[in-house]
N, C-alpha and C. Protein backbone atom coordinates (compact mmCIF):
# COMPACT_ATOMS: atom_id res chain seq x y z
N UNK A 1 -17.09 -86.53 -1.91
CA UNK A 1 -15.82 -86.06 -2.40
C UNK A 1 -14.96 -85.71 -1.19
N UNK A 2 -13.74 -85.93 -1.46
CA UNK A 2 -12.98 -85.82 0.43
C UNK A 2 -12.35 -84.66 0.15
N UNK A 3 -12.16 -84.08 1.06
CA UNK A 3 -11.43 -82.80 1.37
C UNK A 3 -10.23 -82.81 0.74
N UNK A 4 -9.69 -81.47 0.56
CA UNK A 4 -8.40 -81.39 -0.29
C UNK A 4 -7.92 -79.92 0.02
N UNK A 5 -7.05 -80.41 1.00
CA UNK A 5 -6.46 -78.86 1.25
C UNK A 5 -5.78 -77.96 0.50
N UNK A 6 -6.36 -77.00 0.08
CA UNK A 6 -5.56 -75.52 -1.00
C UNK A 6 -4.70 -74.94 0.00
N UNK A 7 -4.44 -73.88 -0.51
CA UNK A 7 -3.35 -73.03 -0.01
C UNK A 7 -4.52 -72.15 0.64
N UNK A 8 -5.88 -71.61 0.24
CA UNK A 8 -6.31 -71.16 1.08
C UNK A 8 -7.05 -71.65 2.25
N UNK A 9 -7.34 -73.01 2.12
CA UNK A 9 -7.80 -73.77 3.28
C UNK A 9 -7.00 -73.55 4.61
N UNK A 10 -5.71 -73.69 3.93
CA UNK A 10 -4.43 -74.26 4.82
C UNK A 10 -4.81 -73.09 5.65
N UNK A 11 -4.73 -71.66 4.93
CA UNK A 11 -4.41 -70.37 5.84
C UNK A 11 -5.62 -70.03 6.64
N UNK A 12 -6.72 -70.63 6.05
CA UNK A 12 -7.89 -70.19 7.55
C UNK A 12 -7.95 -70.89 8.77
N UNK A 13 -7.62 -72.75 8.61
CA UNK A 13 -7.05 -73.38 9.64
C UNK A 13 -6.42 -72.65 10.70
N UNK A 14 -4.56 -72.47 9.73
CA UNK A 14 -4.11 -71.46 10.66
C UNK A 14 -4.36 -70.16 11.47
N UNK A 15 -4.93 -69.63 10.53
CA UNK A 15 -5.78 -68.43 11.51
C UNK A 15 -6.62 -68.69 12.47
N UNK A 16 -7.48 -69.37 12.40
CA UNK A 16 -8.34 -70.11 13.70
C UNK A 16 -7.43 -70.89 14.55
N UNK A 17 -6.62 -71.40 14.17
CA UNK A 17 -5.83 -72.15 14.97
C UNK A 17 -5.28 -70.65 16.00
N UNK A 18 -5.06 -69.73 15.48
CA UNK A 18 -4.26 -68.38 16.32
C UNK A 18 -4.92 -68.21 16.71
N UNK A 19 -6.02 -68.10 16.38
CA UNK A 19 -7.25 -67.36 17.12
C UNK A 19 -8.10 -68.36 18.63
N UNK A 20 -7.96 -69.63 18.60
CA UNK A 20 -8.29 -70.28 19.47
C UNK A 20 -7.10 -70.87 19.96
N UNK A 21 -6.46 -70.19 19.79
CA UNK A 21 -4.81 -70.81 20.14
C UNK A 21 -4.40 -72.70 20.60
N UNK A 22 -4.92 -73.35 19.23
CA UNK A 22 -4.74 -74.36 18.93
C UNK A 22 -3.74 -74.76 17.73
N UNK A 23 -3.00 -75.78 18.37
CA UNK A 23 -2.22 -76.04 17.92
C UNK A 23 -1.69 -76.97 16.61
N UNK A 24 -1.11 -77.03 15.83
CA UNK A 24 -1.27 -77.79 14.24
C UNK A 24 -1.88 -79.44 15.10
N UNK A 25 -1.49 -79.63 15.89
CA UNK A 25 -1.25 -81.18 15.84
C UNK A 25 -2.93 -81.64 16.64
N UNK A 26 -3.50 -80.50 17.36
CA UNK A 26 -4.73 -80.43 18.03
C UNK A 26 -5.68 -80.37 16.52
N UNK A 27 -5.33 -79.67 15.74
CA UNK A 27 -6.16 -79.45 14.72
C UNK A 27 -6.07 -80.50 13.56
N UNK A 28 -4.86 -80.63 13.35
CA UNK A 28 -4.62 -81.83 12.45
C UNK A 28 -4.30 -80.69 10.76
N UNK A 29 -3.97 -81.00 10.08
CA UNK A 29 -3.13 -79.90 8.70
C UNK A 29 -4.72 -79.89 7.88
N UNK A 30 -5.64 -80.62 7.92
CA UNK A 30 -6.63 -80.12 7.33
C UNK A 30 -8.34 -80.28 7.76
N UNK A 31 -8.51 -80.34 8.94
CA UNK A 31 -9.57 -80.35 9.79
C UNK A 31 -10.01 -78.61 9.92
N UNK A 32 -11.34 -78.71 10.32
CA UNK A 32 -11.56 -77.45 10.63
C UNK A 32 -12.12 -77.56 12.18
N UNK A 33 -11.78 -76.90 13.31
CA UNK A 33 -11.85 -76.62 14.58
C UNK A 33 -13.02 -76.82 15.15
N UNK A 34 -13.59 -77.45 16.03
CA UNK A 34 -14.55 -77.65 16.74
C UNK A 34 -14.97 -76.30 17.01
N UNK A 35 -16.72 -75.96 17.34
CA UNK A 35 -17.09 -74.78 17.92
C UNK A 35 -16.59 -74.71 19.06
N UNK A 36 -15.71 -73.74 19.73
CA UNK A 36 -15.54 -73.73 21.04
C UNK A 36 -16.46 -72.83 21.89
N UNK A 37 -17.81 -72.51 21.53
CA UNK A 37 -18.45 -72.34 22.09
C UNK A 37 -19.49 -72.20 23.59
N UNK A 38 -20.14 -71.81 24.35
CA UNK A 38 -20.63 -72.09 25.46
C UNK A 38 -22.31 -73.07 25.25
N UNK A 39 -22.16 -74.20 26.04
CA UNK A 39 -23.60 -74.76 25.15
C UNK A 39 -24.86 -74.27 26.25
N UNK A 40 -26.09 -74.76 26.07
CA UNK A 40 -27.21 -74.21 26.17
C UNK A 40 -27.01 -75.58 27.83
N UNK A 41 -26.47 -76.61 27.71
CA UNK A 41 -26.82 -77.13 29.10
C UNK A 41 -25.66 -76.25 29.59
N UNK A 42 -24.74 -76.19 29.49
CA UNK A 42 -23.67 -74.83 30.46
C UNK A 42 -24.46 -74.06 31.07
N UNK A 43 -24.88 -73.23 29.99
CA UNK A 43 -25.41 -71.85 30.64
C UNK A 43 -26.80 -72.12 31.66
N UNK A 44 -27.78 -72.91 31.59
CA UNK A 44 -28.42 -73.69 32.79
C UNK A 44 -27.78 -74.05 33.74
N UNK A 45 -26.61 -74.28 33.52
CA UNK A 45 -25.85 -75.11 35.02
C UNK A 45 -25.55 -74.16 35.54
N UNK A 46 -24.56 -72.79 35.18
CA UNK A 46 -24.62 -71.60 35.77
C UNK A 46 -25.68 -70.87 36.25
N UNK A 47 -27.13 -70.87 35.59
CA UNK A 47 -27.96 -70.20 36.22
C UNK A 47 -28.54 -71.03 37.28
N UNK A 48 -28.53 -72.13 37.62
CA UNK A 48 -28.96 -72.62 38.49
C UNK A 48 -28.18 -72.80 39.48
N UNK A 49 -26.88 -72.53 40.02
CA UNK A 49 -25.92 -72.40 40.67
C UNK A 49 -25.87 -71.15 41.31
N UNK A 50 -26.24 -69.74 40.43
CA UNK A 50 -26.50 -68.59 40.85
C UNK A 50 -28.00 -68.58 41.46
N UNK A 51 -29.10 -69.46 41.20
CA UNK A 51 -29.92 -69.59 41.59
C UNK A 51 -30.19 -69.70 43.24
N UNK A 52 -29.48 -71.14 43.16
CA UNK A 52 -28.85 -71.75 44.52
C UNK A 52 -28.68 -70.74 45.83
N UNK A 53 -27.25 -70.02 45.07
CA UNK A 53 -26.85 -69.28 45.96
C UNK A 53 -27.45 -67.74 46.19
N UNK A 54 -28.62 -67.25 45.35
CA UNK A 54 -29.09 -66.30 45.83
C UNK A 54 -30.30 -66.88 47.06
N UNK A 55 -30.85 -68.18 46.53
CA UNK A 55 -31.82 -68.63 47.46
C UNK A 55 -31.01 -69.12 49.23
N UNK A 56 -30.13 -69.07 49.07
CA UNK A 56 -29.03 -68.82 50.76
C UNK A 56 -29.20 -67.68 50.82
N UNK A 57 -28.88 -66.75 50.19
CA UNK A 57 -28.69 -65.37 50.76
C UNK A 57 -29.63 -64.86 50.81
N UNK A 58 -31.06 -65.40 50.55
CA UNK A 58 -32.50 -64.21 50.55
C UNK A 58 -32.74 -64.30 52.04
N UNK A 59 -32.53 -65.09 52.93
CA UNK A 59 -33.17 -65.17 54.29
C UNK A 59 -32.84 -64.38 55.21
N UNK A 60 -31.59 -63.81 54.81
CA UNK A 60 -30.35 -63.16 56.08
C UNK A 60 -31.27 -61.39 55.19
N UNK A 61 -31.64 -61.38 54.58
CA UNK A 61 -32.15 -59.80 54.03
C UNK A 61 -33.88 -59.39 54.53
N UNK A 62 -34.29 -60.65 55.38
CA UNK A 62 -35.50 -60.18 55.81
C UNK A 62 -35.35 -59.51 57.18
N UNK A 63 -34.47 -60.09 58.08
CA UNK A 63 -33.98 -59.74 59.77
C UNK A 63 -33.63 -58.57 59.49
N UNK A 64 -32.72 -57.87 58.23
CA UNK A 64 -32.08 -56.88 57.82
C UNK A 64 -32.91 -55.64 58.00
N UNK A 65 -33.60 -55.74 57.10
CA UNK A 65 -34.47 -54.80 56.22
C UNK A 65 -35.61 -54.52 57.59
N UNK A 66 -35.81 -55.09 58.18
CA UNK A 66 -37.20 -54.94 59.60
C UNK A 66 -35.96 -53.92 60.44
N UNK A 67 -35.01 -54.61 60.55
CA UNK A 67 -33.74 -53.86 61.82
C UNK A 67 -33.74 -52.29 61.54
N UNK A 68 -33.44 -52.23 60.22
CA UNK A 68 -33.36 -50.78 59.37
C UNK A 68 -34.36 -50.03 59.45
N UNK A 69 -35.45 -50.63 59.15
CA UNK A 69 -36.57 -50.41 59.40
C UNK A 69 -37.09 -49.42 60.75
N UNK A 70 -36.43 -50.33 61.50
CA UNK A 70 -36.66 -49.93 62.74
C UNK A 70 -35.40 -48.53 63.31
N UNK A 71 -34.33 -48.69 63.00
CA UNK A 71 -33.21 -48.18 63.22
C UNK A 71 -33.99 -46.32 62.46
N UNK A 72 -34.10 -46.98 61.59
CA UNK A 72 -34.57 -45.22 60.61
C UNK A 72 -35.60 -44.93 61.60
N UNK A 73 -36.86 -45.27 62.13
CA UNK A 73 -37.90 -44.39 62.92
C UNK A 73 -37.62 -44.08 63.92
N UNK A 74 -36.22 -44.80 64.45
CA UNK A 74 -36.08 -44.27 66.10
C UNK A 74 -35.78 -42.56 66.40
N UNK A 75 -35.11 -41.88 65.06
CA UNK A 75 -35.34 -40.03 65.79
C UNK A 75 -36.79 -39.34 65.98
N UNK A 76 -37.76 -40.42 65.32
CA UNK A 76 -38.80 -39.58 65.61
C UNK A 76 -39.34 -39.48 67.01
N UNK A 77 -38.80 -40.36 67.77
CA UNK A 77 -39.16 -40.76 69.26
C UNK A 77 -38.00 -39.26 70.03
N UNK A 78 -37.13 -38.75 69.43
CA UNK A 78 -36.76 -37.34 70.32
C UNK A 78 -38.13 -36.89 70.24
N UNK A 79 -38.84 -36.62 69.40
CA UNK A 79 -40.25 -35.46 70.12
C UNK A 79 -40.18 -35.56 71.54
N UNK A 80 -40.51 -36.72 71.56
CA UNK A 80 -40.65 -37.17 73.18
C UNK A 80 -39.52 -37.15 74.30
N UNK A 81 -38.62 -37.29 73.65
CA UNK A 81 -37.52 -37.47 74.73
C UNK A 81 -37.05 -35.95 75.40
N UNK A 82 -37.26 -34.78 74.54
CA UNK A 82 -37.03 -33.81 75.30
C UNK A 82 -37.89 -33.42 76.36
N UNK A 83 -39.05 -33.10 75.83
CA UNK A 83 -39.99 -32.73 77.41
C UNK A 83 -39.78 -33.68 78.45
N UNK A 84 -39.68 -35.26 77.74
CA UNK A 84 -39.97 -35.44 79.13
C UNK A 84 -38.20 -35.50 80.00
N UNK A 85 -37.20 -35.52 79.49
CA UNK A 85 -35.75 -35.03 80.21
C UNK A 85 -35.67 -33.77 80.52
N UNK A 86 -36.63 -32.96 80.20
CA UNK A 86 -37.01 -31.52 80.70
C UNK A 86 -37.76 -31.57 81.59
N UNK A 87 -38.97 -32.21 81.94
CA UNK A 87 -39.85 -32.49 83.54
C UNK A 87 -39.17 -32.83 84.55
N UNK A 88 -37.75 -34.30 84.32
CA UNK A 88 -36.81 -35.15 85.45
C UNK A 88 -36.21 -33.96 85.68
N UNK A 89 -35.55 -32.73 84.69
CA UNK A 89 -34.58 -32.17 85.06
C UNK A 89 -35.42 -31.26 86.12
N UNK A 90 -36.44 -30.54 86.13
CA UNK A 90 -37.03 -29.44 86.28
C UNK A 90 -37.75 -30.38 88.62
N UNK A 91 -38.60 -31.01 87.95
CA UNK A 91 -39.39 -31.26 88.80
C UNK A 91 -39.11 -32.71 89.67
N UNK A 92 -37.99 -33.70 88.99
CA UNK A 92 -37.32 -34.97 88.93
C UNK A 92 -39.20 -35.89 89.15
N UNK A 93 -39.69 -35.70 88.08
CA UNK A 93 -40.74 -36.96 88.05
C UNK A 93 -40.92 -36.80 86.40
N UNK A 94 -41.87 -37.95 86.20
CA UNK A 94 -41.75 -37.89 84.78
C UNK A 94 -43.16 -37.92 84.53
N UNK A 95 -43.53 -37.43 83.15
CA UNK A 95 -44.95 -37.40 82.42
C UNK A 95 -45.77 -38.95 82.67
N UNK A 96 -46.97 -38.72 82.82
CA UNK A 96 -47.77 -39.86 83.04
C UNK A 96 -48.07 -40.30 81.58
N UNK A 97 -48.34 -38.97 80.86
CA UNK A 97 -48.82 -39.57 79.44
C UNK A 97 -48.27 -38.67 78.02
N UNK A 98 -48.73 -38.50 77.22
CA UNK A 98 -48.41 -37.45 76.12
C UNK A 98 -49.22 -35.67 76.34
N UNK A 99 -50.02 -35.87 77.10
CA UNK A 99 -50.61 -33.97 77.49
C UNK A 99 -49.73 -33.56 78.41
N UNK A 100 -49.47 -34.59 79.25
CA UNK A 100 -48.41 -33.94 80.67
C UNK A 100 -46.94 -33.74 80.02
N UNK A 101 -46.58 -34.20 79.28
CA UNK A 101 -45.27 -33.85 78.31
C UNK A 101 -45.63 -32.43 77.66
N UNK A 102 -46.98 -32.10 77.44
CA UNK A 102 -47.43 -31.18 75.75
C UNK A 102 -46.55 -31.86 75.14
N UNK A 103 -47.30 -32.74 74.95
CA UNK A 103 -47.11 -33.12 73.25
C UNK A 103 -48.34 -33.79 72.55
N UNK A 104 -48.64 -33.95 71.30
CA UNK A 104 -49.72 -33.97 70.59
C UNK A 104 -49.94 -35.43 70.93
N UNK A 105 -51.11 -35.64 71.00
CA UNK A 105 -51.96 -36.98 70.85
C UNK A 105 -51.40 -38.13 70.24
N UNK A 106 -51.04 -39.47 70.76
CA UNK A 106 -50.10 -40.62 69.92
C UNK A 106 -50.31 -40.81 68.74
N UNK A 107 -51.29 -40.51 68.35
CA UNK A 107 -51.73 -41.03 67.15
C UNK A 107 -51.53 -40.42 66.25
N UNK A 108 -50.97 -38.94 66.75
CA UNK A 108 -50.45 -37.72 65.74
C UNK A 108 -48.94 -37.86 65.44
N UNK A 109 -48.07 -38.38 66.33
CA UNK A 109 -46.83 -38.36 65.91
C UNK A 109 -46.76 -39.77 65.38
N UNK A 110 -46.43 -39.79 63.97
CA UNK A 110 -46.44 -40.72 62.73
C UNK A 110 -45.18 -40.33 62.03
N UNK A 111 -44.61 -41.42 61.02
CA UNK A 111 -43.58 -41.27 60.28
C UNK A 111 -44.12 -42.15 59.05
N UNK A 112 -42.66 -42.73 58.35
CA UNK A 112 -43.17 -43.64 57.25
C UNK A 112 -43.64 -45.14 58.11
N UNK A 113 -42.73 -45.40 58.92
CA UNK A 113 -42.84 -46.55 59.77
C UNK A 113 -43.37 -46.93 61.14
N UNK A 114 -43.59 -45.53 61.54
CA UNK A 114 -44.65 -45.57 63.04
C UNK A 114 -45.97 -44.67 62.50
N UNK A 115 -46.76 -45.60 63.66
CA UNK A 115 -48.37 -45.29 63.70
C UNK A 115 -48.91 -44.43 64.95
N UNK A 116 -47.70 -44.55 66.09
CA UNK A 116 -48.06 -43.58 67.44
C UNK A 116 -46.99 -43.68 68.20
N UNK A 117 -46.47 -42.62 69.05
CA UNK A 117 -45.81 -42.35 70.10
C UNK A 117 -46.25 -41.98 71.38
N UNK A 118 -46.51 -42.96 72.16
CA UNK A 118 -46.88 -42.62 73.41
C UNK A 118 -46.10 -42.61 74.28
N UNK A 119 -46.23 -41.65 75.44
CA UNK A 119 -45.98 -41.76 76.72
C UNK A 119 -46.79 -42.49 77.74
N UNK A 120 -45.80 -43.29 78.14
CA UNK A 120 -46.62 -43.96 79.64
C UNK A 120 -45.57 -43.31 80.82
N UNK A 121 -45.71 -42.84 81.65
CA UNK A 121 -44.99 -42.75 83.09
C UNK A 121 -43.65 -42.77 82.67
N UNK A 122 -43.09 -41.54 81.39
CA UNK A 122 -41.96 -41.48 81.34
C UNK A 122 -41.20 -42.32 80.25
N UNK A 123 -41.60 -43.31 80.24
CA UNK A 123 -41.52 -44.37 78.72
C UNK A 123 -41.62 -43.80 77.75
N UNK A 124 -41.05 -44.04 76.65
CA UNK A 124 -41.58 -43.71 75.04
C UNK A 124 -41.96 -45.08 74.18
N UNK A 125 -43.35 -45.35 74.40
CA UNK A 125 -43.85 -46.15 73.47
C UNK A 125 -43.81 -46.10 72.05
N UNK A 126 -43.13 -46.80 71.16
CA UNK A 126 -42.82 -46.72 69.98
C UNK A 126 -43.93 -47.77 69.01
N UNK A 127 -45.32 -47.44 68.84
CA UNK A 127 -46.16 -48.46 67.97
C UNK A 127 -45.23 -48.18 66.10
N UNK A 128 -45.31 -49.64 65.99
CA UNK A 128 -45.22 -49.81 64.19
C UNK A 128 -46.22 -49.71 63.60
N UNK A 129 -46.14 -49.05 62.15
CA UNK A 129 -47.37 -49.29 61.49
C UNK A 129 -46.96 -48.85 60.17
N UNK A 130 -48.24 -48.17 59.41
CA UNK A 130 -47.74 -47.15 58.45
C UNK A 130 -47.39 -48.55 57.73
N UNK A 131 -46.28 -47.96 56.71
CA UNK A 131 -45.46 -48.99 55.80
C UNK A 131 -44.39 -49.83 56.62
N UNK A 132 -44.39 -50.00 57.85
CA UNK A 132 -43.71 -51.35 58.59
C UNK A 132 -43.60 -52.02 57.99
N UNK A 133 -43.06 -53.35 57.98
CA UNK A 133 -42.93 -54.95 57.83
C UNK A 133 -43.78 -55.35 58.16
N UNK A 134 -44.71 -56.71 57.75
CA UNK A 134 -45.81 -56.71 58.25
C UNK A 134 -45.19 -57.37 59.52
N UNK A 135 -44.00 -57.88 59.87
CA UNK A 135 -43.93 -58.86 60.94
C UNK A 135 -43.71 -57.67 62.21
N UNK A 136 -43.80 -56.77 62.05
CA UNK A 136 -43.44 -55.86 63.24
C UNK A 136 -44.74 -54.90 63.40
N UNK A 137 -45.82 -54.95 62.14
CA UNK A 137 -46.68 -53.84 62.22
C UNK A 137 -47.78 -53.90 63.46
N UNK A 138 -47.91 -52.90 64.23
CA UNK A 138 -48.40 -53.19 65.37
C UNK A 138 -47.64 -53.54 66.83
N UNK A 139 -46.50 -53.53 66.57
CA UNK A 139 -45.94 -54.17 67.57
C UNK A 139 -45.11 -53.31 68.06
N UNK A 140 -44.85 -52.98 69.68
CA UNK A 140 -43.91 -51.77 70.33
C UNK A 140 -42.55 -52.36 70.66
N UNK A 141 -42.28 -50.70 70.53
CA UNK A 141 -40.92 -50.93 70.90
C UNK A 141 -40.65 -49.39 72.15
N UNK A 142 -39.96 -49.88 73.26
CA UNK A 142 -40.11 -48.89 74.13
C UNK A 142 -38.66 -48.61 74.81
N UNK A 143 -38.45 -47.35 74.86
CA UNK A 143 -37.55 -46.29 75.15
C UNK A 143 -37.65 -45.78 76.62
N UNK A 144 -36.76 -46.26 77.52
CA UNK A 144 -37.15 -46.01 79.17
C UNK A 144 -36.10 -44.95 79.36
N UNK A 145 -36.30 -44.29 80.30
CA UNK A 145 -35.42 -43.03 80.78
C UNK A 145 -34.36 -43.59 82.08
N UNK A 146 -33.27 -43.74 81.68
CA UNK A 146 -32.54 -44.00 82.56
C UNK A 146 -31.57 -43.11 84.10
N UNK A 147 -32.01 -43.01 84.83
CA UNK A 147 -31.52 -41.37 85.54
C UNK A 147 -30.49 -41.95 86.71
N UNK A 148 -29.89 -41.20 87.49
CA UNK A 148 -29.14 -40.57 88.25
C UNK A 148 -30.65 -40.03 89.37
N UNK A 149 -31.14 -41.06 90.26
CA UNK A 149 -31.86 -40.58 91.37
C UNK A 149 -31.82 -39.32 91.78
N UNK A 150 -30.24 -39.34 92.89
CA UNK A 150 -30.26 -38.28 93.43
C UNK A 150 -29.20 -36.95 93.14
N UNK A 151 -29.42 -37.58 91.60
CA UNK A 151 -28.67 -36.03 90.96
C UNK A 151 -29.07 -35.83 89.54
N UNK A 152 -30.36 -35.06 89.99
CA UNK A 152 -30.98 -34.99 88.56
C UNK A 152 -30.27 -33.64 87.30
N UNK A 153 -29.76 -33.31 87.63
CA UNK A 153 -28.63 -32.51 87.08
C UNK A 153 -27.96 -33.74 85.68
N UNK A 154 -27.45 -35.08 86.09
CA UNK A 154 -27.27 -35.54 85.44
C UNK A 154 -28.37 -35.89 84.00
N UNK A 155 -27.80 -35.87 82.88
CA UNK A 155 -28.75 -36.06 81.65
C UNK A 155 -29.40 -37.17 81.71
N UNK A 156 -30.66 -37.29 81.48
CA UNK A 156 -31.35 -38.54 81.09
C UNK A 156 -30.71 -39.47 80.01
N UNK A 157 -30.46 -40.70 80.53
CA UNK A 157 -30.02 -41.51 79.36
C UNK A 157 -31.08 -42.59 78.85
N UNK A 158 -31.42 -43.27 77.51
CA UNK A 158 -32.54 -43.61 76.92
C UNK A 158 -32.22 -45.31 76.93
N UNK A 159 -32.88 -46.29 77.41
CA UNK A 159 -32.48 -47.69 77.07
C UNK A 159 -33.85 -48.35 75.94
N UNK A 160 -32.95 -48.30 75.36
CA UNK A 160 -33.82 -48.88 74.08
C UNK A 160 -34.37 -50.66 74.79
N UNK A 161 -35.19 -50.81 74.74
CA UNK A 161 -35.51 -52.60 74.72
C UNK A 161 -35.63 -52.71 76.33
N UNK A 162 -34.43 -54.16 75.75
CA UNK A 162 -33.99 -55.14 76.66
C UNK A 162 -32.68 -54.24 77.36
N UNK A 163 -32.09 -53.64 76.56
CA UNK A 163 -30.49 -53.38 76.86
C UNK A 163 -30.52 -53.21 77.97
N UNK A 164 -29.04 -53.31 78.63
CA UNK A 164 -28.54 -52.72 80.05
C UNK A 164 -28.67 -51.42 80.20
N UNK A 165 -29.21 -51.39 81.72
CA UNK A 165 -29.34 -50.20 82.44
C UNK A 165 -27.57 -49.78 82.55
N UNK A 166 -27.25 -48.61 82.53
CA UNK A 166 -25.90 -47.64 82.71
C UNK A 166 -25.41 -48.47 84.09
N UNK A 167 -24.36 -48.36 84.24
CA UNK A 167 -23.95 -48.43 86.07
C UNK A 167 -24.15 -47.47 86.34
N UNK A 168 -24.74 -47.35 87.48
CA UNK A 168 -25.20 -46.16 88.65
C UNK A 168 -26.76 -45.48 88.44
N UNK A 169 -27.12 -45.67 87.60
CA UNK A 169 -28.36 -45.27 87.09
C UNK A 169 -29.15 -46.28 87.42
N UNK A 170 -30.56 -45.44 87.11
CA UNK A 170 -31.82 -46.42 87.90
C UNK A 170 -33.00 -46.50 86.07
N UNK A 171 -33.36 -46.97 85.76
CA UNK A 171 -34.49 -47.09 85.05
C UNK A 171 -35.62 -46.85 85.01
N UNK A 172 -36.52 -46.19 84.33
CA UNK A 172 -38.05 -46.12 85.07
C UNK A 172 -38.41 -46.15 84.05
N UNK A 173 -39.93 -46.36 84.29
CA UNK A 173 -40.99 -47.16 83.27
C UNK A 173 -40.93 -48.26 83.03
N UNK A 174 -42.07 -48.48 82.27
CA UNK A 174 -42.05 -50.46 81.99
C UNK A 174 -41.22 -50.42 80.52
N UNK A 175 -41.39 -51.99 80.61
CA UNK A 175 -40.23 -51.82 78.94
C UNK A 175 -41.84 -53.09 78.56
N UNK A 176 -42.08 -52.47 77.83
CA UNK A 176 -43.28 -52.89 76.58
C UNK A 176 -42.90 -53.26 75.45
N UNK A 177 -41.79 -53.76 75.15
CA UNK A 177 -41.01 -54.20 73.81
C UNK A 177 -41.86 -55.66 73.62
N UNK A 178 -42.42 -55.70 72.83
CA UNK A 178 -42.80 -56.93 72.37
C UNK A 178 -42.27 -57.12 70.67
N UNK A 179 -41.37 -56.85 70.38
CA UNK A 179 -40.63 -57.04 68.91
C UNK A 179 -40.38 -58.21 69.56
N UNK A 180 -39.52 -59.01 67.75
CA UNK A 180 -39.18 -60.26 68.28
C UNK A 180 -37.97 -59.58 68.60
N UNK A 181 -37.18 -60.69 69.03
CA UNK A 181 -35.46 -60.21 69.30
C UNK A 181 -34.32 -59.84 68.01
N UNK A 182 -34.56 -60.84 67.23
CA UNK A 182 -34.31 -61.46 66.18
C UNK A 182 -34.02 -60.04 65.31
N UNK A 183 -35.25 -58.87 65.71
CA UNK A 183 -35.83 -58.03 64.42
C UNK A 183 -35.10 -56.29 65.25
N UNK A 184 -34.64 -57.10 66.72
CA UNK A 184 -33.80 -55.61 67.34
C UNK A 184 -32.65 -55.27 66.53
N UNK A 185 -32.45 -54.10 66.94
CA UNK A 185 -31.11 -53.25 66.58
C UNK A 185 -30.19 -53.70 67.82
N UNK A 186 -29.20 -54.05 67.32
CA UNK A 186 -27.95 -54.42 68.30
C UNK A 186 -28.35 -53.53 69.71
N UNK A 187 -28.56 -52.06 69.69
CA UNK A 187 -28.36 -51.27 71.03
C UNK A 187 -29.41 -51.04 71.76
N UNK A 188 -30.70 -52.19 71.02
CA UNK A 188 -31.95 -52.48 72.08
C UNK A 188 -31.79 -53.97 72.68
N UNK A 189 -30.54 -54.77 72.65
CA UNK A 189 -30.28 -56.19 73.16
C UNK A 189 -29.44 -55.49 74.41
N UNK A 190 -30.09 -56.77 75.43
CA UNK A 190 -29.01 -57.06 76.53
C UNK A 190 -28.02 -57.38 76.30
């Protein structure tokens, strides 16, 4: 039996027609409107597009998260930094180890992300551990005392890594950084 437009046909047309803001001649005087719907391959094409682009952005959040990582445990390394900028100031030589500082045994100063703080000859050895990354766990990061030779009056300044020594200042201790580079904080790079 073929369609036969009433007077109330006519007016739901038009209403859908307002409502999808289609027009008499798109619709035709007695058709009823396509679903304008979202279909089931759409919404796959979008999730796989968002897919895409979260799988670019997961790689740049691992370098991140180790840096931070690292960036958050570095105040626990003041324990150390005062005694021993208190020995340069006092006596101008520096601690051989963690007793000649007084300070507790490496293995005692721990955080969420370090496993020990040692002193070598003035150095602050920074071991990872604990809940580290595994790509850093175990691995140092070291804090050298940067001085003013013959004016120990001046404050000890701290070079994280690799970074540059101050102008005019001298460096001491070894730098034991075996992180990758990749996983430093900007102000432990040369």
């Amino acid at each position: 039996m073929p369609f036969v437009e009433s007077p109330v046909s006519g007016a739901i047309v038009r209403s859908m027609s307002s409502i999808f803001r289609l027009s008499e001649s798109q619709l035709g005087t007695a058709s009823i409107p396509r679903y304008l719907g979202v279909t089931m391959l759409e919404m796959v094409m979008v999730l796989a597009v968002i897919a895409v682009l979260a799988l670019i952005a997961l790689p740049s959040f691992g370098p991140r998260i180790i840096r931070q990582q690292i960036v958050s445990a570095l105040p626990l390394a003041d324990i150390a930094k005062t005694p021993v900028a208190l020995l340069w100031a006092t006596t101008q030589t520096f601690p051989a180890d963690n007793a000649a500082a007084g300070l507790p045994p490496a293995e005692k100063i721990v955080n969420t992300y370090i496993s020990a703080v040692a002193v070598n000859n003035g150095a602050i050895d920074i071991t990872f551990g604990n809940s580290a990354n595994a790509l850093i766990k175990g691995k140092l990061l070291t804090l050298r005392p940067a001085v003013v030779t013959d004016a120990p009056i001046v404050p000890v300044t701290w070079v994280c890594g690799s970074a540059n020594v101050p102008g005019g200042m001298t460096v001491m201790g070894e730098n034991r950084t075996n992180i990758p580079v990749n996983y430093l904080p900007l102000s432990c790079l040369p």
